[in-house]
Protein backbone atom coordinates (compact mmCIF):
# COMPACT_ATOMS: atom_id res chain seq x y z
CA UNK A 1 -78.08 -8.04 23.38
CA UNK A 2 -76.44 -10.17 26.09
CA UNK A 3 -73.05 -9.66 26.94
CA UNK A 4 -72.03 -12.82 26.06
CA UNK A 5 -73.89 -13.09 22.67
CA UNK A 6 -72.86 -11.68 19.77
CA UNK A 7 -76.05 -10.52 17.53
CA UNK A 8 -76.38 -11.81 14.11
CA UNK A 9 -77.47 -8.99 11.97
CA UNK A 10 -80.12 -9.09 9.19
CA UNK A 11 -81.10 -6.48 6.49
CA UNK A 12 -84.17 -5.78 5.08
CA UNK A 13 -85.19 -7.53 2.21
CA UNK A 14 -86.32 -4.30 0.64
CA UNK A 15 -82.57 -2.81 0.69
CA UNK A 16 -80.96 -2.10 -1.88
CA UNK A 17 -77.36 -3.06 -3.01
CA UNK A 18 -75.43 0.10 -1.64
CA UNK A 19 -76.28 -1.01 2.01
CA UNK A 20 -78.23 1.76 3.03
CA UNK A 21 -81.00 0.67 5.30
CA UNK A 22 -81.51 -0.60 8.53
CA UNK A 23 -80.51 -3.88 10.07
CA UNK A 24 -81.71 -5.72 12.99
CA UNK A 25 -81.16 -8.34 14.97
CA UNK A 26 -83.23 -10.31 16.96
CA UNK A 27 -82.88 -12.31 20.31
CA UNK A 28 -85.64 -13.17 22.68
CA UNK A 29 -85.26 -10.23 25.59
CA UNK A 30 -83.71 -7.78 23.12
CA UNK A 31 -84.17 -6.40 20.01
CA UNK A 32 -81.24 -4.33 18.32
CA UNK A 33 -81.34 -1.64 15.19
CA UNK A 34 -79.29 0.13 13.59
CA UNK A 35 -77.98 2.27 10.55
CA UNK A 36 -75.94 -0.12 8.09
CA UNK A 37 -73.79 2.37 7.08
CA UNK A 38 -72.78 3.35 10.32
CA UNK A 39 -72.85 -0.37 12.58
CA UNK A 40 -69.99 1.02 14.53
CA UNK A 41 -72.19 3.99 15.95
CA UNK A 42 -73.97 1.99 17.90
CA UNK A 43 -77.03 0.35 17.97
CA UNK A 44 -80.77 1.45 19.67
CA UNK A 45 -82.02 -1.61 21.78
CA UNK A 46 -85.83 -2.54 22.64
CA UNK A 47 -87.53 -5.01 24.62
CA UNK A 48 -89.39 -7.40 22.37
CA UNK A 49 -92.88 -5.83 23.48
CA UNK A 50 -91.66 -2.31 21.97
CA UNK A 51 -90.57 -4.41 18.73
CA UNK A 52 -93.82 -5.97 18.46
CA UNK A 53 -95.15 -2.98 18.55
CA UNK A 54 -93.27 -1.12 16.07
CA UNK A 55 -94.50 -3.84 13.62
């Protein structure tokens, strides 16, 4: 994510209500995931071509 943005963070709509599943968040020259029972371990950027990808 930019330096100067702060992500907004989305969960799947598949996850359940103890948080356990992945969140990402989206921005147009980076892509950020991570564990939603850990957010404070960090987070595993990609470009948006690797995202698209993925999908």
């Amino acid at each position: 994510m930019h330096a100067q943005h702060t992500p907004t963070w989305q969960k799947s709509s598949y996850s359940n209500t103890k948080d356990d599943c992945v969140e990402i968040a989206l921005d147009p020259a980076d892509m950020g995931i991570r564990d939603s029972k850990a957010p404070h371990a960090g987070a595993l950027h990609v470009s948006p071509l690797a995202w698209h990808s993925f999908l």
